[in-house]
Each structure stands twice: as C-alpha cells, then as structure tokens.
N, C-alpha and C. Protein backbone atom coordinates (compact mmCIF):
# COMPACT_ATOMS: atom_id res chain seq x y z
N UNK A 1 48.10 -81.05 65.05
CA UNK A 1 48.34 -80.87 63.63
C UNK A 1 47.26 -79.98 63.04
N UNK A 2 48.05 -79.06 61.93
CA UNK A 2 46.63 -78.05 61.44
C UNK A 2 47.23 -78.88 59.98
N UNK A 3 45.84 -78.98 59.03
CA UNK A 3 46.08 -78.85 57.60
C UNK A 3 45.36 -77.69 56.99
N UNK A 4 45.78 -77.15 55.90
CA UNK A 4 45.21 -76.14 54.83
C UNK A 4 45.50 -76.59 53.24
N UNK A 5 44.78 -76.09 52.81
CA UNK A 5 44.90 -76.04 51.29
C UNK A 5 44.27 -74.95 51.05
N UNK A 6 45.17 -74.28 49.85
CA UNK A 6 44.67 -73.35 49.26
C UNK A 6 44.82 -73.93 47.82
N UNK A 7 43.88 -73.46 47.01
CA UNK A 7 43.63 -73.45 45.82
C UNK A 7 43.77 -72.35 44.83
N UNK A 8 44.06 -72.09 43.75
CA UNK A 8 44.63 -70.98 42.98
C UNK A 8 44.43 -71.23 41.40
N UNK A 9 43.05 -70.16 40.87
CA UNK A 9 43.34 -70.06 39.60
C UNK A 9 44.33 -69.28 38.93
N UNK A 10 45.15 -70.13 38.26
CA UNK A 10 46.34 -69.18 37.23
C UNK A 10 46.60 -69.01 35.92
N UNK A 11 47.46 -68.06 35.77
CA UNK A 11 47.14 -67.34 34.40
C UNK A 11 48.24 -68.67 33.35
N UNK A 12 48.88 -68.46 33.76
CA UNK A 12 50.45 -69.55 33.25
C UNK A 12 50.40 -70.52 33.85
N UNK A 13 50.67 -71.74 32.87
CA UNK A 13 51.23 -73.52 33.20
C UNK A 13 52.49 -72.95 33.52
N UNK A 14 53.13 -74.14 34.47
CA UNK A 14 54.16 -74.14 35.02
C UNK A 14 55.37 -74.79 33.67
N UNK A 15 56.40 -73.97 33.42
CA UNK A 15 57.25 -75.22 32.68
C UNK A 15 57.73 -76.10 33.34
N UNK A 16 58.54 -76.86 31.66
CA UNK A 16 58.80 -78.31 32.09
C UNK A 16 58.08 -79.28 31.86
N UNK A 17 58.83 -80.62 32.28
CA UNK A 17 57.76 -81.42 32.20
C UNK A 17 58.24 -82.70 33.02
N UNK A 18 58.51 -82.31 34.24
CA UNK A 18 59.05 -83.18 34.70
C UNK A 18 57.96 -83.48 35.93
N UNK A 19 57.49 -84.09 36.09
CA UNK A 19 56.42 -84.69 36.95
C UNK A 19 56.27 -85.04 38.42
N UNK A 20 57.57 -85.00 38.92
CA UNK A 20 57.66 -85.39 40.58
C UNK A 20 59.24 -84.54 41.24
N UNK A 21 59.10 -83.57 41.97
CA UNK A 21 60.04 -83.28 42.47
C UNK A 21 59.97 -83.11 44.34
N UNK A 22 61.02 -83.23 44.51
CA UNK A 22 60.81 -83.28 46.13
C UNK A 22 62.06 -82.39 46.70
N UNK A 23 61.82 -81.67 47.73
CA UNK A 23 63.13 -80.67 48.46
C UNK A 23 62.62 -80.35 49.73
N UNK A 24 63.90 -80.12 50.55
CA UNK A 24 63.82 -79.95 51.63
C UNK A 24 63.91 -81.40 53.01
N UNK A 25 63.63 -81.49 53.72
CA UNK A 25 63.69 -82.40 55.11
C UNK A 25 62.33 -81.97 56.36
N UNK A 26 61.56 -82.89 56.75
CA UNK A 26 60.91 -82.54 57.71
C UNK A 26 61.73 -82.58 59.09
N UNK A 27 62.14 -81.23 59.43
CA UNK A 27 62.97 -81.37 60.76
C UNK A 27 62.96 -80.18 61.48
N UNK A 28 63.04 -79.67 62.69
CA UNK A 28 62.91 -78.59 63.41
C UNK A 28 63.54 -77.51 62.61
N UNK A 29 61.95 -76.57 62.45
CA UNK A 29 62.94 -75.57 61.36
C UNK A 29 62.88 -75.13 60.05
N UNK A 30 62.74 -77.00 59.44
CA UNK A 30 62.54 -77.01 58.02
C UNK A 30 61.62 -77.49 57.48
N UNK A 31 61.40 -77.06 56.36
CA UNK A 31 60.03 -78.47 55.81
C UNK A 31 59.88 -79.05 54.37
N UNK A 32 59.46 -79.98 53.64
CA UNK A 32 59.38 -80.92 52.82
C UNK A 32 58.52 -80.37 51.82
N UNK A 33 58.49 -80.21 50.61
CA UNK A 33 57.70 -79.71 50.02
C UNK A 33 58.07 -81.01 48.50
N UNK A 34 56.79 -81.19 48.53
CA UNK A 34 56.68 -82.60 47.37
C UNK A 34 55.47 -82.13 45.90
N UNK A 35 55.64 -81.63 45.07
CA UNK A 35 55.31 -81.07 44.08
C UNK A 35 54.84 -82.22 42.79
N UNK A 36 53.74 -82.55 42.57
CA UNK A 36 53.46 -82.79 41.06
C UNK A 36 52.58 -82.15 40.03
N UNK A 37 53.08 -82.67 39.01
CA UNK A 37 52.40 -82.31 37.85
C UNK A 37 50.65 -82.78 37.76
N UNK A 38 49.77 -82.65 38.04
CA UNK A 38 48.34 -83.45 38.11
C UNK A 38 47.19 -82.89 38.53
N UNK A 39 47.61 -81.72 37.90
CA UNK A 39 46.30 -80.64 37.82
C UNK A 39 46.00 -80.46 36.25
N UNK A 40 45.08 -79.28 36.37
CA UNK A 40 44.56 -79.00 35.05
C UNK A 40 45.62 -77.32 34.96
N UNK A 41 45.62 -77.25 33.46
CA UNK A 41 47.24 -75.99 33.11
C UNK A 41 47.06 -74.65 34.23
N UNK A 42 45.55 -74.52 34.43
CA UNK A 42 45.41 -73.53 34.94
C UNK A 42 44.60 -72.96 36.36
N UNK A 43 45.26 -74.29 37.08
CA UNK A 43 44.79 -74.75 38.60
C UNK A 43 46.17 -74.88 39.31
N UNK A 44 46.22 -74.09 40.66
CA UNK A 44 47.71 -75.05 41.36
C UNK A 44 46.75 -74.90 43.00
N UNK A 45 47.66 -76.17 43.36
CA UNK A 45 46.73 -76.60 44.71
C UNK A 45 48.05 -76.24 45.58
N UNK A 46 47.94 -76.09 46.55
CA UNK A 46 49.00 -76.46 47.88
C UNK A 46 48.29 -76.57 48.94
N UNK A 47 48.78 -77.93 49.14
CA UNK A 47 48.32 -78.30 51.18
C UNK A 47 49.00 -78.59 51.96
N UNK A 48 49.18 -78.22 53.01
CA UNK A 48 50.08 -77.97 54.02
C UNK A 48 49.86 -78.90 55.05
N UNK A 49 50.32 -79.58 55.65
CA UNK A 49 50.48 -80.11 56.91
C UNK A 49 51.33 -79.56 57.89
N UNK A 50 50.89 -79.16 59.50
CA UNK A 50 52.26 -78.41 60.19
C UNK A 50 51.66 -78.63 61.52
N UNK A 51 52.46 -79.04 62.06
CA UNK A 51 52.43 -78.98 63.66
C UNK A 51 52.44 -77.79 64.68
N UNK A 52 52.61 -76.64 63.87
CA UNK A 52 51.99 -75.34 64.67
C UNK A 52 51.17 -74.56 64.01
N UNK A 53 50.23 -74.28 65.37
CA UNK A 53 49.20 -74.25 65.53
C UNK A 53 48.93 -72.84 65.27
N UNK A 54 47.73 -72.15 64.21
CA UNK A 54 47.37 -70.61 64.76
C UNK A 54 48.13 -69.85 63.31
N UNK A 55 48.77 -70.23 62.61
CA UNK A 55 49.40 -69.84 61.69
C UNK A 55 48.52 -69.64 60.25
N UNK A 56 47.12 -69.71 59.92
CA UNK A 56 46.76 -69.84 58.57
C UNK A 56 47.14 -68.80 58.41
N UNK A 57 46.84 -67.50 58.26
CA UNK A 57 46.67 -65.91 57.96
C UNK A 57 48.43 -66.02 57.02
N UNK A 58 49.62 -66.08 57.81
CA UNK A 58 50.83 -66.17 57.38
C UNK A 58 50.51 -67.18 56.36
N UNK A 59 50.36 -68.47 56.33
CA UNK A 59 50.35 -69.34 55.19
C UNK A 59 49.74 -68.87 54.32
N UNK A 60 48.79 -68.68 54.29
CA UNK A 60 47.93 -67.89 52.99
C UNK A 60 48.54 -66.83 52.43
N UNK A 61 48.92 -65.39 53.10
CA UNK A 61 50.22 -64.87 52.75
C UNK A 61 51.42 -65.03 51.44
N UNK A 62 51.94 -66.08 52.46
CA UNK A 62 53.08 -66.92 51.89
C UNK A 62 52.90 -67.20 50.64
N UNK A 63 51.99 -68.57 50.35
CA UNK A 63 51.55 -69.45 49.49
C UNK A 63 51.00 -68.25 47.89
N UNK A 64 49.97 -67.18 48.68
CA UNK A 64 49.43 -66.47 47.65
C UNK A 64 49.91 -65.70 47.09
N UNK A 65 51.41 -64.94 47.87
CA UNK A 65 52.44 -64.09 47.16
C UNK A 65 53.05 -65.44 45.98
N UNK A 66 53.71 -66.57 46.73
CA UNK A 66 54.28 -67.40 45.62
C UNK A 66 53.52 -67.88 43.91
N UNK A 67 52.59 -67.97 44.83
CA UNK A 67 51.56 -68.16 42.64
C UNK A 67 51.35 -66.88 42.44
N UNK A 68 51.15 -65.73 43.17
CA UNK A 68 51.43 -64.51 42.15
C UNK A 68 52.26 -64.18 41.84
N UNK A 69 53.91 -64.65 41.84
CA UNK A 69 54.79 -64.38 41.44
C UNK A 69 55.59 -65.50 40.20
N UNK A 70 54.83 -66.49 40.48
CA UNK A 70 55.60 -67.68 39.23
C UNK A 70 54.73 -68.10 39.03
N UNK A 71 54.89 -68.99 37.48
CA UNK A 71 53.51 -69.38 36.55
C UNK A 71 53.66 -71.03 37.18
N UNK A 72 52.45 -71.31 37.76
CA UNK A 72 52.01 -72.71 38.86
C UNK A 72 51.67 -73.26 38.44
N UNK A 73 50.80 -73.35 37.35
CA UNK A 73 49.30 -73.74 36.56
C UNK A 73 49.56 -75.70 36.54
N UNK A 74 48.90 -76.37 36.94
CA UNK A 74 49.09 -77.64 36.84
C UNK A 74 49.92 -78.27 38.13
N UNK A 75 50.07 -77.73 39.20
CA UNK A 75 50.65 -78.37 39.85
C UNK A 75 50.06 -78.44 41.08
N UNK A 76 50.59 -79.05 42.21
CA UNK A 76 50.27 -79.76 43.08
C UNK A 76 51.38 -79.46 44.32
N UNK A 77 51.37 -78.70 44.90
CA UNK A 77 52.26 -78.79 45.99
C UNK A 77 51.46 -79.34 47.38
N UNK A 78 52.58 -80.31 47.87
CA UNK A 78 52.01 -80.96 49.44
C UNK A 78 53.18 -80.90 50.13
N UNK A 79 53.15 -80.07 51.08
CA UNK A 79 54.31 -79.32 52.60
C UNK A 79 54.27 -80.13 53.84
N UNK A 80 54.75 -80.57 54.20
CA UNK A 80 55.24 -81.23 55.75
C UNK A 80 55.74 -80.20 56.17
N UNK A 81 55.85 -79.74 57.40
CA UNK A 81 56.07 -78.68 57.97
C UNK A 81 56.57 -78.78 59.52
N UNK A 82 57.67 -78.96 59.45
CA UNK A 82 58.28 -78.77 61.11
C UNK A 82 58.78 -77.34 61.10
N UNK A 83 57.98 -76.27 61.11
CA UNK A 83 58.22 -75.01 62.09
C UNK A 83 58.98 -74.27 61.31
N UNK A 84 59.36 -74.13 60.21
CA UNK A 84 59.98 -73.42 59.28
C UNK A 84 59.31 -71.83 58.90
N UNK A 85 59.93 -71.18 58.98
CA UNK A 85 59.63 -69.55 59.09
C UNK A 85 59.63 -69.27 57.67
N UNK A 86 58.50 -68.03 57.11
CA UNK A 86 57.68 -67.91 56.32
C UNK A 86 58.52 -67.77 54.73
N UNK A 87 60.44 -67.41 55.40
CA UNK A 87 61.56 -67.24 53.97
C UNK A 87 62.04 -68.23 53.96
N UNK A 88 61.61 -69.62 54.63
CA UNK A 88 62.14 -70.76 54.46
C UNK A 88 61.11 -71.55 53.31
N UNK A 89 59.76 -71.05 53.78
CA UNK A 89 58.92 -71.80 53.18
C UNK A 89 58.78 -71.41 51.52
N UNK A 90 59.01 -70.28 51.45
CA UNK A 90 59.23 -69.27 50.41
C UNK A 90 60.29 -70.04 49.44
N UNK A 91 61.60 -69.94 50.15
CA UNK A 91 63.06 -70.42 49.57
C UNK A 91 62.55 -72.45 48.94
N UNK A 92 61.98 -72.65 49.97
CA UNK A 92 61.26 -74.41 49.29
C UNK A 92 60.25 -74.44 48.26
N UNK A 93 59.46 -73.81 48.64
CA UNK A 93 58.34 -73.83 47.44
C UNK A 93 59.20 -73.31 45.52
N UNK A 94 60.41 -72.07 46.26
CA UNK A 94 60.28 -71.50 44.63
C UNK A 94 61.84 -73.01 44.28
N UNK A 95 62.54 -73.26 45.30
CA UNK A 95 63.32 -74.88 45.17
C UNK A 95 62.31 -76.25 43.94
N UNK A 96 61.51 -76.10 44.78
CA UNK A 96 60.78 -77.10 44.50
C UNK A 96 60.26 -77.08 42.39
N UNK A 97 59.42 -75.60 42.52
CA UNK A 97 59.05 -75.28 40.69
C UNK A 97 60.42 -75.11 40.02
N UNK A 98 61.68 -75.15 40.20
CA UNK A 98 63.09 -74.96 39.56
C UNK A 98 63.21 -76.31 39.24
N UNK A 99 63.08 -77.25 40.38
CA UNK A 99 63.21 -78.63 40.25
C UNK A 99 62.15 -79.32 38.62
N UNK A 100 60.91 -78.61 38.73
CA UNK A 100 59.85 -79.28 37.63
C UNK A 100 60.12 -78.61 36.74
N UNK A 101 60.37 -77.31 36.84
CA UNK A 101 61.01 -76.54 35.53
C UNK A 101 61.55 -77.31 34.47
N UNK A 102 62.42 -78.13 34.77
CA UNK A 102 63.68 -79.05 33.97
C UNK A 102 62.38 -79.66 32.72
N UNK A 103 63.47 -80.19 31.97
CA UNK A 103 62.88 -80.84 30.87
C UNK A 103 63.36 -82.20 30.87
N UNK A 104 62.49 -83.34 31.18
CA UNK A 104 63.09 -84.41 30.66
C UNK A 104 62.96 -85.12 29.67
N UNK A 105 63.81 -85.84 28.59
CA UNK A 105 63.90 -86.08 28.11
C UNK A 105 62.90 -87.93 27.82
C-alpha cells in the first residue's frame, strides 16, 4: 500500500453545502472517492490510498490539474484506489464536487 496527500491552497470555496458525498466502488479498475466539507474556505486536502506502487508523480499530476480547474476550497477528499487509470480518477474526483455542489435544504 502507498498513501499520499496533497494539500492545496485555493482561490474559491467549493459550492453548496452539502457535507458528505461518496462515488465510485473500490474494485479492479475503479476507485472510491469520499469527499467532505471540513476544511477551512480556502484549503482542499486529498489523500489517497492505492495498492500500486510507484505512481506519486501521475497522482500529483492528476489531483493538481483537478483544484486548478474547480473551486475546492474547504474540502476534503479521501480515495481508495484499486488501480484506476488517471481519466477514471479524474471522472471521480470531478463526480464527487457535483455531488457537494447540491444545496441542501
């Protein structure tokens, strides 16, 4: 098992205000990405858990194109990772901020 976290100051809070979202399946292939609200507006964390090995350079990549492209600020992403390739992880993570986007009531 490798873990990482990267950390990210950002310019934009994430909308919404919905506090816990979850997408995806840990399974050959795919991976779990579990998102909360429980940062400060202009902090987003993501840590990764993954069973293959040798991969930071791509994760960092990945992860650092995604908060430069959508406003993160306050959140919390944590990835389970069975082997999912770098437009899967991509396609979950931006799944996941659509999910907190929402407004609840």
């Amino acid at each position: 098992m490798e873990d990482f976290t990267y950390t990210h100051d950002v310019a934009e809070k994430a909308a919404g205000n919905t506090k816990l979202a979850i997408t995806g399946v840990v399974a050959s292939g795919n991976l779990e990405v579990m998102v909360e609200r429980a940062l400060a507006d202009r902090q987003c964390v993501v840590e990764i858990r993954t069973t293959v090995r040798g991969f930071d350079p791509v994760w960092k990549a990945v992860v650092d194109d995604f908060v430069e492209r959508f406003h993160t600020g306050g959140l919390r992403f944590s990835i389970n990772d069975g082997g999912a390739r770098p437009d899967t992880v991509s396609l979950r993570l931006a799944q996941a901020l659509r999910l907190m986007e929402k407004t609840e009531k």
